[in-house]
Protein backbone atom coordinates (compact mmCIF):
# COMPACT_ATOMS: atom_id res chain seq x y z
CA UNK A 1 -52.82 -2.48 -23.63
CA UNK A 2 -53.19 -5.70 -22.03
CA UNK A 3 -51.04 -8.26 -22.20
CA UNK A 4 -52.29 -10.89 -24.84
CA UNK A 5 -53.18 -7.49 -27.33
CA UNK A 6 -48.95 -6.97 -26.37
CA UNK A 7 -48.42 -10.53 -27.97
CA UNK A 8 -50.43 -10.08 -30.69
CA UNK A 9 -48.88 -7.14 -31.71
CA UNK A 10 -45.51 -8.62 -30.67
CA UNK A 11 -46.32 -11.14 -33.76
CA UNK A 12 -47.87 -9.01 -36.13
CA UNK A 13 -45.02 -6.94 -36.04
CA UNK A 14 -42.75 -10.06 -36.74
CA UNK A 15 -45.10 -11.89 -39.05
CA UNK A 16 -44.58 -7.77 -41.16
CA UNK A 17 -41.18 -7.92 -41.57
CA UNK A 18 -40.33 -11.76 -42.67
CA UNK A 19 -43.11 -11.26 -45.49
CA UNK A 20 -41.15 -8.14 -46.11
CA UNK A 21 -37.96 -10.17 -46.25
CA UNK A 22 -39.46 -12.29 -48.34
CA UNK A 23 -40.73 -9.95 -51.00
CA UNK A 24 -37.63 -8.35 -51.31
CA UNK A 25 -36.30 -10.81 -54.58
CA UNK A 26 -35.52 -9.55 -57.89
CA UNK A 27 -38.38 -11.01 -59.08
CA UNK A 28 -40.61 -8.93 -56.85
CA UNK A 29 -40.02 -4.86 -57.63
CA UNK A 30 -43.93 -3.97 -57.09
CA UNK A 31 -45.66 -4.70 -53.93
CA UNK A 32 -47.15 -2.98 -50.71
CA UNK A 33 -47.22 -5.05 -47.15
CA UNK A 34 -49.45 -3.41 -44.47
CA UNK A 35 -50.53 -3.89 -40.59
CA UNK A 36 -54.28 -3.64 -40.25
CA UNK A 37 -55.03 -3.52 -43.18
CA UNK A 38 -58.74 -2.82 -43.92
CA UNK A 39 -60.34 -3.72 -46.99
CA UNK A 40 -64.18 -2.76 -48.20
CA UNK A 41 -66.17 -5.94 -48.57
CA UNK A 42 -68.77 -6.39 -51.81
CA UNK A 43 -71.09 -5.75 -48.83
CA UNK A 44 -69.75 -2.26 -48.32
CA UNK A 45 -68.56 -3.56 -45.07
CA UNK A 46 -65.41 -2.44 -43.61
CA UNK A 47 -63.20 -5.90 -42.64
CA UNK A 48 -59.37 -5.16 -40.84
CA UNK A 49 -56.81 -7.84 -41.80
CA UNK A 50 -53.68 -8.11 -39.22
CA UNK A 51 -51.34 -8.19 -42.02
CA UNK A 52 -51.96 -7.83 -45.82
CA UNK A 53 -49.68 -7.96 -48.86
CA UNK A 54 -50.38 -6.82 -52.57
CA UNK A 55 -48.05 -7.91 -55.14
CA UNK A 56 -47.80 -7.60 -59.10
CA UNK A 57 -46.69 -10.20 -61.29
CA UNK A 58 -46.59 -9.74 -64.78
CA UNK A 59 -48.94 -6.68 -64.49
CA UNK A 60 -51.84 -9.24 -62.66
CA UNK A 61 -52.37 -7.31 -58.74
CA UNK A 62 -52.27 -10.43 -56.27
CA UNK A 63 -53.87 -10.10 -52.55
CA UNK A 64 -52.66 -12.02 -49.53
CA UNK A 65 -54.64 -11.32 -46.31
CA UNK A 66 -52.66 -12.73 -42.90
CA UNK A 67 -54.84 -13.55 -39.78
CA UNK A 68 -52.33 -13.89 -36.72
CA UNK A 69 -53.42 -15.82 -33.42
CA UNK A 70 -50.28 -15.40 -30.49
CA UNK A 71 -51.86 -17.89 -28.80
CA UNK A 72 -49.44 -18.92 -25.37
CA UNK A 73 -51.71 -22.00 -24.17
CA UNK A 74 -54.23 -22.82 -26.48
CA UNK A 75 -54.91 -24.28 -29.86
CA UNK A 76 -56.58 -22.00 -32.67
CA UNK A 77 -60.41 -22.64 -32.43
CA UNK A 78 -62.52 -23.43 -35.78
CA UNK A 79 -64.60 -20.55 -35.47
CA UNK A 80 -61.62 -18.18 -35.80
CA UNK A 81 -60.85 -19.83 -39.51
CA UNK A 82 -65.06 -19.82 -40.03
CA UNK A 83 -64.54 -15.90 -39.32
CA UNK A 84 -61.37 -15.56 -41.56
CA UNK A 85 -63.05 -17.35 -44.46
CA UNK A 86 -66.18 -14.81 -44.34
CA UNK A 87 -63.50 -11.79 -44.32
CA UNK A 88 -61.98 -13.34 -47.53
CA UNK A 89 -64.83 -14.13 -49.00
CA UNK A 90 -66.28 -10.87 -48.24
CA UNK A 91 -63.35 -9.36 -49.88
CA UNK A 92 -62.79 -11.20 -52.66
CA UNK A 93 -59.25 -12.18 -51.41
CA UNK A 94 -58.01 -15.33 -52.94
CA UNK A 95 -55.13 -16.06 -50.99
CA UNK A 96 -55.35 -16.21 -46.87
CA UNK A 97 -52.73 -17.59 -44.06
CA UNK A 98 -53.34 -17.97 -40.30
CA UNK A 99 -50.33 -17.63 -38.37
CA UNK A 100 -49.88 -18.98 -34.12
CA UNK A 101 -47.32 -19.16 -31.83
CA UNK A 102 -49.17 -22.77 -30.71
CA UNK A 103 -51.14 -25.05 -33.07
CA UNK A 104 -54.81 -25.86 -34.18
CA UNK A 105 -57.90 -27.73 -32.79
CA UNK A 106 -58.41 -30.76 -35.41
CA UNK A 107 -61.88 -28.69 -36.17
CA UNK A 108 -59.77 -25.86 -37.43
CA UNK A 109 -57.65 -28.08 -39.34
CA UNK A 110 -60.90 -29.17 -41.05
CA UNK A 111 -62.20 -25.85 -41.90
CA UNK A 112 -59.00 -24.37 -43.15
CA UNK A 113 -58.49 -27.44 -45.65
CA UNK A 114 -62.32 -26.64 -46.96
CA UNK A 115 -61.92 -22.72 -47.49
CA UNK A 116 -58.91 -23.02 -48.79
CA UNK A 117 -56.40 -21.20 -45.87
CA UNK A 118 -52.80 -22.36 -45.53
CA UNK A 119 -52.57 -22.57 -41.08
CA UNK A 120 -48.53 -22.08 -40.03
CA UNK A 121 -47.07 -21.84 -37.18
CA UNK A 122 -44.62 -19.04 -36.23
CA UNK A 123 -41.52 -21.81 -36.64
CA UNK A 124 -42.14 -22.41 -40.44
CA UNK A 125 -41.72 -18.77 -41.18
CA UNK A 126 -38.28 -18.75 -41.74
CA UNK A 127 -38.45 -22.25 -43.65
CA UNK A 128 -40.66 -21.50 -46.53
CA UNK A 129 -39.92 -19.88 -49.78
CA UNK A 130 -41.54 -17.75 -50.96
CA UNK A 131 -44.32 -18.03 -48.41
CA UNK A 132 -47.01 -15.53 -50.40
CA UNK A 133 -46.62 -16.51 -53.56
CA UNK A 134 -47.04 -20.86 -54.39
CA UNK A 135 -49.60 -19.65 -56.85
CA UNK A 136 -46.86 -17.94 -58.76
CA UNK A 137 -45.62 -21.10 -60.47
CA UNK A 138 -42.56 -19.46 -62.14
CA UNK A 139 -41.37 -19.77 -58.84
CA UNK A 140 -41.35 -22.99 -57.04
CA UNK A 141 -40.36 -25.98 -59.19
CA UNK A 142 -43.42 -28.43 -60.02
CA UNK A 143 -43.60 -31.94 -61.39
CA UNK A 144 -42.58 -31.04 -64.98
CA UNK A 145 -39.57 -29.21 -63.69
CA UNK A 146 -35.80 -30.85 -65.01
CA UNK A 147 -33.08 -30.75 -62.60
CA UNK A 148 -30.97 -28.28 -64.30
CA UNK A 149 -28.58 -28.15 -62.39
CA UNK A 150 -30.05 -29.54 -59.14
CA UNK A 151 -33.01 -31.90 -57.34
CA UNK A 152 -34.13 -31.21 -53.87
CA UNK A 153 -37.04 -32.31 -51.68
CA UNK A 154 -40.23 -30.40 -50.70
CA UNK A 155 -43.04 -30.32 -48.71
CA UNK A 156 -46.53 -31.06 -50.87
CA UNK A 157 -50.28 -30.78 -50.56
CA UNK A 158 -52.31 -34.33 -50.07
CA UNK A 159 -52.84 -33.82 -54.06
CA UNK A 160 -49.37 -33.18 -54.94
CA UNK A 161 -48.75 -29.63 -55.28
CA UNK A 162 -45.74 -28.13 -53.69
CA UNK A 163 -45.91 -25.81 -50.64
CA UNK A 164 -42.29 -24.51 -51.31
CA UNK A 165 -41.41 -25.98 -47.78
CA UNK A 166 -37.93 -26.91 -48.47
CA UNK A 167 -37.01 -30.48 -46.52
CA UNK A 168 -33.81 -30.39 -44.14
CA UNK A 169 -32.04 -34.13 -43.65
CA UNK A 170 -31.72 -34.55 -39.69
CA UNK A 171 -27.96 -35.65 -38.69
CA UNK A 172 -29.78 -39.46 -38.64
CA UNK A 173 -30.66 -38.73 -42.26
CA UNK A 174 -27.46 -37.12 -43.54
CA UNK A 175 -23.34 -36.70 -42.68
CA UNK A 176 -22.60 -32.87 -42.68
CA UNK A 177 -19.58 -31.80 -43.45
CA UNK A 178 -18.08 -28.42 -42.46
CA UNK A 179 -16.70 -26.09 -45.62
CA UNK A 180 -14.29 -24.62 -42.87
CA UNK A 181 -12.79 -28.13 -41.93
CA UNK A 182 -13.56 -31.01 -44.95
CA UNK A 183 -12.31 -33.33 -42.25
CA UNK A 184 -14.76 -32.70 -39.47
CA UNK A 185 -18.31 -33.17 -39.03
CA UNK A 186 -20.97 -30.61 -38.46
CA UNK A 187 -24.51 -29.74 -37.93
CA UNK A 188 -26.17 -27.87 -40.06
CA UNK A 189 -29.91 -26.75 -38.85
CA UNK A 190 -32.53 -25.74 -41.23
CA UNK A 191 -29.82 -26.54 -44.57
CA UNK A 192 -31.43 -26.32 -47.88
CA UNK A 193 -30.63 -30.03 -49.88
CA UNK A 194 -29.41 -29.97 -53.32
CA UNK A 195 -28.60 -33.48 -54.94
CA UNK A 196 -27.10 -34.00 -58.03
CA UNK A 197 -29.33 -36.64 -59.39
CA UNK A 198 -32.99 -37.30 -59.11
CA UNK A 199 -32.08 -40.88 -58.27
CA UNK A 200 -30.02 -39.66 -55.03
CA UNK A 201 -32.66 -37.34 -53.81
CA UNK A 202 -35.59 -40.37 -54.24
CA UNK A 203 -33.07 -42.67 -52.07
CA UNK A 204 -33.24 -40.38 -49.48
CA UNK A 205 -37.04 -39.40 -49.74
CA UNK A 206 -37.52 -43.26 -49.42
CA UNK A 207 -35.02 -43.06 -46.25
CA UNK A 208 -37.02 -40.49 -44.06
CA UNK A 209 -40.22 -42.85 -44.65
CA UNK A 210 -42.35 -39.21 -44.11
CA UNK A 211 -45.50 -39.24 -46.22
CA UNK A 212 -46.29 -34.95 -48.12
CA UNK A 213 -42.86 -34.93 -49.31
CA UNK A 214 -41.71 -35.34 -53.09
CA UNK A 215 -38.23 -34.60 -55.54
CA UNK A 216 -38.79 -31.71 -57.86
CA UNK A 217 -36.03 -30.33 -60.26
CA UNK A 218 -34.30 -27.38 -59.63
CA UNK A 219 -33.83 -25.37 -62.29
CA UNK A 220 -31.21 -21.97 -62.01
CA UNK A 221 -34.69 -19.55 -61.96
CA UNK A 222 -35.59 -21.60 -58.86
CA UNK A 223 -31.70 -21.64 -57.18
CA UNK A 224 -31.88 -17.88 -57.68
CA UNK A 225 -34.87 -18.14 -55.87
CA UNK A 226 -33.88 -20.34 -52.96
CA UNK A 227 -30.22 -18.53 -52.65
CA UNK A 228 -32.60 -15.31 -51.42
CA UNK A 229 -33.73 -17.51 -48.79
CA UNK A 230 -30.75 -18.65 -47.63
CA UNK A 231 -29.50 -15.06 -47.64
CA UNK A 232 -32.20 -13.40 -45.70
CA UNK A 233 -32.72 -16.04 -43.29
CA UNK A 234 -29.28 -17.21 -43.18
CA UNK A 235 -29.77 -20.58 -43.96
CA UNK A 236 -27.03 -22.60 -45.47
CA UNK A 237 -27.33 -24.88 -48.31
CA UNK A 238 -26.42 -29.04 -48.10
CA UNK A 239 -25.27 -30.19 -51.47
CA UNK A 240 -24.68 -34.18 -51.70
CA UNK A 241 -21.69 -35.02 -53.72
CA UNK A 242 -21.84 -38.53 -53.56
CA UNK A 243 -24.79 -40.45 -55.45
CA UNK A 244 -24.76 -43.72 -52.86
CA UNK A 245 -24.84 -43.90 -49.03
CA UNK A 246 -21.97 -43.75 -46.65
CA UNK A 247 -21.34 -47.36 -44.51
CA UNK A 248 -23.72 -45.93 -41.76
CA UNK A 249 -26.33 -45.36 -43.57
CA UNK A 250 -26.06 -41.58 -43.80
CA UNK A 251 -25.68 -39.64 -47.12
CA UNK A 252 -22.63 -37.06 -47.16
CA UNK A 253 -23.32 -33.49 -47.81
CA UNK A 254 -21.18 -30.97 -47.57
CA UNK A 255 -21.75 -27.59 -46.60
CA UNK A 256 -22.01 -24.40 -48.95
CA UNK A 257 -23.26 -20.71 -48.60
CA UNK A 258 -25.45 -19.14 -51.47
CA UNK A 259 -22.82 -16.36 -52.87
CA UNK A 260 -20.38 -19.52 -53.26
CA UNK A 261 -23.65 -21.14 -55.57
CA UNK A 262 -24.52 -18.07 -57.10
CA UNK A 263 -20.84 -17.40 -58.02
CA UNK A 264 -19.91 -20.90 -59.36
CA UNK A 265 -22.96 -20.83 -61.45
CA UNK A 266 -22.47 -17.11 -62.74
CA UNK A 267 -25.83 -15.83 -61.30
């Protein structure tokens, strides 16, 4: 096996088990996640998909297909996401993400916002909940969602829809405070925000001045939801107490794990 077929596997094999991660949720009893996959194509075609996922919800069978590019020194070309459409389409698969290690050639960027195909990046894995599954609305909060008993920020499409990407304030954005040591300042990378008011969370949004960002409610279906991320990938979450600004310019959050969330609000 050569070495770039050693990468690709090297992914694959990763890309397998953080979709596995996140399909274990109590939500999610029935589903099957596969390595080259192959699927028979309305052509009678044979097509192999690197990773695949089939999940049930509410008795309705839902099919992912995952395309992954380990890519060291390059961008991801077009024609791979030309390719990768015709295997959907072929398939009649609905739902289909490329993964890289690198990025994507503005062409590719063009084609996967046509067919339809989410493009991440091996970093985001760990940041997005739950990855597979944004058509499942029950489980990321939407516009119509009330803050009951939390608002957060997330990532959204250029017409509004949320990706589940949950937003992380940098230490220029936010003062973290340790739950070890109230007294002393910490970092906390990839935190999950929770603010108390919808007003507090916009203050902020306006702060970062980052456009495909928006407040949505969070209701306690979605906190279960987003304490299973923070448990599998270890992620802590950033609640801000305090509805104004500190003098410089930071808002204080303090630090809190999910079993401390789930236990306070009896989930």
């Amino acid at each position: 096996m050569s070495k770039s077929q050693e990468a690709g596997k090297e992914l694959e094999n990763y890309v397998e088990n953080v979709y596995s991660i996140l399909l274990q949720n109590e939500h999610l009893k029935t589903f099957y996640i596969k390595k080259n996959h192959k699927e028979i194509a309305k052509s009678g075609a044979q097509h192999e998909f690197d990773v695949f996922c089939e999940v049930e919800i509410a008795g309705v069978t839902h099919k992912v297909a995952i395309e992954c590019k380990n890519y060291k020194d390059r961008n991801v070309e077009k024609e791979k996401l030309d390719a990768f459409s015709k295997k959907l389409d072929g398939c009649n698969i609905k739902t289909g993400y490329m993964i890289t290690s690198n990025g994507y050639q503005e062409g590719a960027k063009l084609e996967a916002k046509f067919y339809g195909i989410e493009l991440i990046t091996t970093e985001d894995l760990p940041n997005i909940y739950p990855l597979t599954l944004t058509h499942a609305k029950w489980l990321l909060p939407d516009e119509n969602t009330h803050g009951d008993p939390f608002w957060t920020i997330m990532e959204v499409t250029e017409d509004g829809k949320n990706t589940g990407t949950c937003y992380s304030p940098n230490e220029k954005i936010a003062l973290y405070i340790s739950k070890y040591n109230p007294h002393r300042e910490t970092a906390l990378n990839g935190s999950i925000a929770l603010f108390l008011s919808k007003k507090s969370a916009e203050r902020v949004l306006k702060n970062i001045r980052e456009n495909g960002y928006a407040v949505f409610g969070v209701s306690r279906q979605h906190l279960i939801a987003l304490c299973d991320t923070a448990k599998n990938f270890n992620r802590p979450f950033a609640i801000a107490l305090k509805l104004g600004f500190e003098k410089d310019g930071r808002i204080l959050m303090f630090e809190h794990s999910y079993d401390q969330i789930l236990d306070n609000f009896g989930m």
